[in-house]
C-alpha atoms as a PDB file:
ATOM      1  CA  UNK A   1     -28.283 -63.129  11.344  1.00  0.00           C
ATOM      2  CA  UNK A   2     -26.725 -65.758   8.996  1.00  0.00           C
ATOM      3  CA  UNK A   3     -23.299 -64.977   7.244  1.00  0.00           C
ATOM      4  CA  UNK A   4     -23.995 -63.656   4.316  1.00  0.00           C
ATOM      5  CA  UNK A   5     -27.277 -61.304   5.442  1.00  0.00           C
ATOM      6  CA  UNK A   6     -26.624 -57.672   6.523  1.00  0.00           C
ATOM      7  CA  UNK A   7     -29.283 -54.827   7.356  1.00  0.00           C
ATOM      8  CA  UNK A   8     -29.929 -51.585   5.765  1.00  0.00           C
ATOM      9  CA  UNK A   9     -30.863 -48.647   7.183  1.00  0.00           C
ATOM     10  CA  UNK A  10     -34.314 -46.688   5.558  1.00  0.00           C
ATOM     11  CA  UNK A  11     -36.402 -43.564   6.799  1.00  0.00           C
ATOM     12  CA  UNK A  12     -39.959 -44.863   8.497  1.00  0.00           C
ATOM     13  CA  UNK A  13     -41.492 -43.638   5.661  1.00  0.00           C
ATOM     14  CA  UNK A  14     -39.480 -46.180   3.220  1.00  0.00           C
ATOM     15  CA  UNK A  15     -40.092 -48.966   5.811  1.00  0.00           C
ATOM     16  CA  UNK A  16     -43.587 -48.446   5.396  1.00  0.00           C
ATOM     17  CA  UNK A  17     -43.638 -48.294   1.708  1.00  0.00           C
ATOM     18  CA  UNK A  18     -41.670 -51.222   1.600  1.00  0.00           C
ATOM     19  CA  UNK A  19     -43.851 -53.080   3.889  1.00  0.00           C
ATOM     20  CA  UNK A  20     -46.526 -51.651   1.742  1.00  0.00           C
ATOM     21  CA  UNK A  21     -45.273 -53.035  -1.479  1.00  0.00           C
ATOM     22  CA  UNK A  22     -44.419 -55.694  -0.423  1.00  0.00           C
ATOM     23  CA  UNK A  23     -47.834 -57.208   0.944  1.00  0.00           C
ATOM     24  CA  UNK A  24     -49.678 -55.830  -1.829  1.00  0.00           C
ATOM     25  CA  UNK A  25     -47.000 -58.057  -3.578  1.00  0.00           C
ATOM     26  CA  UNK A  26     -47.610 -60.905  -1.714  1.00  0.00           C
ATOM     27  CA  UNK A  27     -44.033 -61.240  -0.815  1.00  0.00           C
ATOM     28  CA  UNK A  28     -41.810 -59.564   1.840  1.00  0.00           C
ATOM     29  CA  UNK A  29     -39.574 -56.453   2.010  1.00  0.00           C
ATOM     30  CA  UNK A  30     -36.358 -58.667   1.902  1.00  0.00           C
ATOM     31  CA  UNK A  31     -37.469 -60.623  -1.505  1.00  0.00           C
ATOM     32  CA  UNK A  32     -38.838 -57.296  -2.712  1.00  0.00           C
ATOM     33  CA  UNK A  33     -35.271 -55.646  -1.831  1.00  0.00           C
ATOM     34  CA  UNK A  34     -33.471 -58.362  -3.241  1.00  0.00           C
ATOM     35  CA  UNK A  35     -35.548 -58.893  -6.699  1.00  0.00           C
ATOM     36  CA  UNK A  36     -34.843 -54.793  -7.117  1.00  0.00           C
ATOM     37  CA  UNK A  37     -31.245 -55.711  -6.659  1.00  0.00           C
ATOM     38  CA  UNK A  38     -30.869 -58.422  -8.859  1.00  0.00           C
ATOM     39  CA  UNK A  39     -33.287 -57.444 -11.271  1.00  0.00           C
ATOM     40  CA  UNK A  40     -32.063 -53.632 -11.708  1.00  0.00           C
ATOM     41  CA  UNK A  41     -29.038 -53.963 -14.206  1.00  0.00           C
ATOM     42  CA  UNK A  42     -26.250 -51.598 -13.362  1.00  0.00           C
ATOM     43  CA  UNK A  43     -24.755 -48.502 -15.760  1.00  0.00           C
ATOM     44  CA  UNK A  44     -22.233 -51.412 -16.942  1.00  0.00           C
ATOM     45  CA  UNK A  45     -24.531 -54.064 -17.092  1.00  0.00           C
ATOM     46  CA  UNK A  46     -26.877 -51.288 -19.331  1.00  0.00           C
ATOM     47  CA  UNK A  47     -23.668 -50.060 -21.442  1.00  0.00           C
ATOM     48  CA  UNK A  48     -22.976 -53.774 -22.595  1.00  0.00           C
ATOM     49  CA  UNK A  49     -26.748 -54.890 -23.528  1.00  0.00           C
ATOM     50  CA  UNK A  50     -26.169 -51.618 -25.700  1.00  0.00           C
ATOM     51  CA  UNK A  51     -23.167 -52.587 -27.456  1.00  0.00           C
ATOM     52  CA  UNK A  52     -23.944 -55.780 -27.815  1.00  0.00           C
ATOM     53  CA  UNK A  53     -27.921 -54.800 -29.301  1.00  0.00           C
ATOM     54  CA  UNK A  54     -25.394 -52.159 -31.560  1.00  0.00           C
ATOM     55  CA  UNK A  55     -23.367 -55.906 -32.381  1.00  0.00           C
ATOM     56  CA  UNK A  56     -27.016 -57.471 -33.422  1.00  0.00           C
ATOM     57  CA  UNK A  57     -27.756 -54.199 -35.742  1.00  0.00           C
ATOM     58  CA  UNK A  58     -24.444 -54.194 -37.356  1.00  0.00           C
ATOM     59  CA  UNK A  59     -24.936 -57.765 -38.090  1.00  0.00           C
ATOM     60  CA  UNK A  60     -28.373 -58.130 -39.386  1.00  0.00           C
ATOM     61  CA  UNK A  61     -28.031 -54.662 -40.958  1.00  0.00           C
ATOM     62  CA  UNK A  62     -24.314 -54.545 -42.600  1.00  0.00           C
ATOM     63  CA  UNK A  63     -23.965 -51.693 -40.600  1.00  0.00           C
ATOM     64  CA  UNK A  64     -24.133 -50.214 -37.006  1.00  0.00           C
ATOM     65  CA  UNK A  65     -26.999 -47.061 -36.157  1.00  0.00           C
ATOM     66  CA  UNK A  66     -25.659 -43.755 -36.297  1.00  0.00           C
ATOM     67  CA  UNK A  67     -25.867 -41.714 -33.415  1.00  0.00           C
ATOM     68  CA  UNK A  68     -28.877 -40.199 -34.408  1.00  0.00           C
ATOM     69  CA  UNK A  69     -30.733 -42.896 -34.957  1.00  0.00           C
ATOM     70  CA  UNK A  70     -29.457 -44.263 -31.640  1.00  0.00           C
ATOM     71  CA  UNK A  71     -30.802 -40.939 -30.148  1.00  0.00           C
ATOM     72  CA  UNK A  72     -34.428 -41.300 -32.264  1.00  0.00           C
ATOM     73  CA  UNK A  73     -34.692 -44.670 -30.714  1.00  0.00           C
ATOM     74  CA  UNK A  74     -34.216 -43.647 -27.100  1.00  0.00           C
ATOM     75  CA  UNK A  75     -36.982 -40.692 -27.835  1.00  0.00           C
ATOM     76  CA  UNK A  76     -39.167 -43.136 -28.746  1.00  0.00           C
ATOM     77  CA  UNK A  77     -38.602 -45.664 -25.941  1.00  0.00           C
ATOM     78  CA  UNK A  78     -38.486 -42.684 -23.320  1.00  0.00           C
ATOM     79  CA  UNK A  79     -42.386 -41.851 -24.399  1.00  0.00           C
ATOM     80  CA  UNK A  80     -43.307 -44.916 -24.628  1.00  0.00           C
ATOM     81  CA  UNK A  81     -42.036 -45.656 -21.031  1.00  0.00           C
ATOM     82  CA  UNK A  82     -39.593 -48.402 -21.665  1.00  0.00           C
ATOM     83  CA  UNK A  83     -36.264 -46.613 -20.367  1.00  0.00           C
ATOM     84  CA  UNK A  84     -37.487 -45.208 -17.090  1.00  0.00           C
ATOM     85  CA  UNK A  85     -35.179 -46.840 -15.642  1.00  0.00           C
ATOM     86  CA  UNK A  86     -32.059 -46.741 -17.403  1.00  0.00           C
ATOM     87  CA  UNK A  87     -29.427 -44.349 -17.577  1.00  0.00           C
ATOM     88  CA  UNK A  88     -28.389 -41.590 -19.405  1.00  0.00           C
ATOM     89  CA  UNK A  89     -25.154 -43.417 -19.801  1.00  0.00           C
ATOM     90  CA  UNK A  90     -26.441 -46.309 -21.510  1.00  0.00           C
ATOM     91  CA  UNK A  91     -27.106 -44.791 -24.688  1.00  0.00           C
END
Protein backbone atom coordinates (compact mmCIF):
# COMPACT_ATOMS: atom_id res chain seq x y z
CA UNK A 1 0.00 0.00 0.00
CA UNK A 2 1.49 3.34 -1.23
CA UNK A 3 1.71 6.37 1.26
CA UNK A 4 -1.03 8.14 0.87
CA UNK A 5 -3.76 4.99 0.37
CA UNK A 6 -5.52 3.61 3.50
CA UNK A 7 -8.45 0.92 3.69
CA UNK A 8 -11.89 1.17 4.94
CA UNK A 9 -13.76 -1.14 6.57
CA UNK A 10 -17.65 -2.01 4.98
CA UNK A 11 -20.29 -4.81 5.86
CA UNK A 12 -20.24 -7.75 2.93
CA UNK A 13 -23.27 -6.46 1.91
CA UNK A 14 -21.67 -2.83 1.04
CA UNK A 15 -18.67 -4.66 -0.55
CA UNK A 16 -20.94 -6.23 -2.80
CA UNK A 17 -22.90 -3.23 -3.69
CA UNK A 18 -19.89 -1.47 -4.24
CA UNK A 19 -18.47 -4.07 -6.41
CA UNK A 20 -21.86 -3.98 -7.93
CA UNK A 21 -21.86 -0.36 -8.79
CA UNK A 22 -19.00 -0.20 -9.65
CA UNK A 23 -18.88 -2.74 -12.71
CA UNK A 24 -22.14 -1.69 -13.83
CA UNK A 25 -20.11 1.63 -13.85
CA UNK A 26 -17.42 0.42 -15.66
CA UNK A 27 -15.01 1.58 -13.11
CA UNK A 28 -13.83 0.14 -9.74
CA UNK A 29 -14.90 0.44 -6.07
CA UNK A 30 -11.80 2.68 -5.27
CA UNK A 31 -12.62 5.37 -8.22
CA UNK A 32 -16.28 4.92 -7.33
CA UNK A 33 -15.31 5.65 -3.49
CA UNK A 34 -13.18 8.35 -4.36
CA UNK A 35 -15.51 10.27 -7.08
CA UNK A 36 -18.34 10.05 -4.00
CA UNK A 37 -15.71 11.72 -1.93
CA UNK A 38 -14.66 14.35 -4.01
CA UNK A 39 -17.73 14.89 -5.72
CA UNK A 40 -20.11 15.02 -2.47
CA UNK A 41 -19.64 18.71 -1.19
CA UNK A 42 -19.58 18.91 2.56
CA UNK A 43 -22.28 20.96 5.02
CA UNK A 44 -19.55 23.89 4.60
CA UNK A 45 -18.82 23.44 1.19
CA UNK A 46 -23.07 23.46 0.76
CA UNK A 47 -23.45 26.58 3.30
CA UNK A 48 -21.00 28.73 1.06
CA UNK A 49 -22.49 27.82 -2.59
CA UNK A 50 -25.64 29.18 -0.61
CA UNK A 51 -24.36 32.39 0.43
CA UNK A 52 -22.61 33.01 -2.30
CA UNK A 53 -25.98 31.98 -4.87
CA UNK A 54 -27.78 34.55 -1.94
CA UNK A 55 -24.51 37.12 -3.17
CA UNK A 56 -25.66 36.46 -7.05
CA UNK A 57 -29.53 37.27 -6.04
CA UNK A 58 -28.73 40.30 -4.10
CA UNK A 59 -26.75 41.46 -6.98
CA UNK A 60 -28.79 40.86 -10.00
CA UNK A 61 -31.91 41.55 -7.89
CA UNK A 62 -31.01 44.79 -5.61
CA UNK A 63 -31.91 42.67 -2.97
CA UNK A 64 -31.27 39.27 -1.19
CA UNK A 65 -34.51 36.39 -0.94
CA UNK A 66 -36.32 36.44 2.14
CA UNK A 67 -36.46 33.49 4.08
CA UNK A 68 -39.51 32.43 2.68
CA UNK A 69 -38.73 32.54 -0.54
CA UNK A 70 -35.48 30.75 0.33
CA UNK A 71 -37.79 28.08 1.94
CA UNK A 72 -40.33 28.06 -1.42
CA UNK A 73 -37.26 27.40 -3.41
CA UNK A 74 -35.98 24.41 -1.46
CA UNK A 75 -39.81 22.94 -1.68
CA UNK A 76 -39.56 23.13 -5.07
CA UNK A 77 -36.07 21.66 -5.60
CA UNK A 78 -36.87 18.88 -2.88
CA UNK A 79 -39.89 17.59 -5.38
CA UNK A 80 -38.23 18.00 -8.10
CA UNK A 81 -35.30 15.83 -6.75
CA UNK A 82 -32.46 18.23 -6.98
CA UNK A 83 -31.49 18.46 -3.11
CA UNK A 84 -31.47 14.80 -2.20
CA UNK A 85 -28.46 15.15 -1.25
CA UNK A 86 -27.90 18.18 0.57
CA UNK A 87 -28.44 19.14 3.95
CA UNK A 88 -30.83 20.56 6.02
CA UNK A 89 -28.14 22.96 7.02
CA UNK A 90 -27.53 24.37 3.77
CA UNK A 91 -30.52 26.32 3.46
Amino acid sequence: MAADETSIKVSTAARDRLAQLATEHGTTIRSLVEDLAQGTPTQAEYAERAELARAELASALGSAPSPEAEAKAKALLERLGGTAHSPQAAA
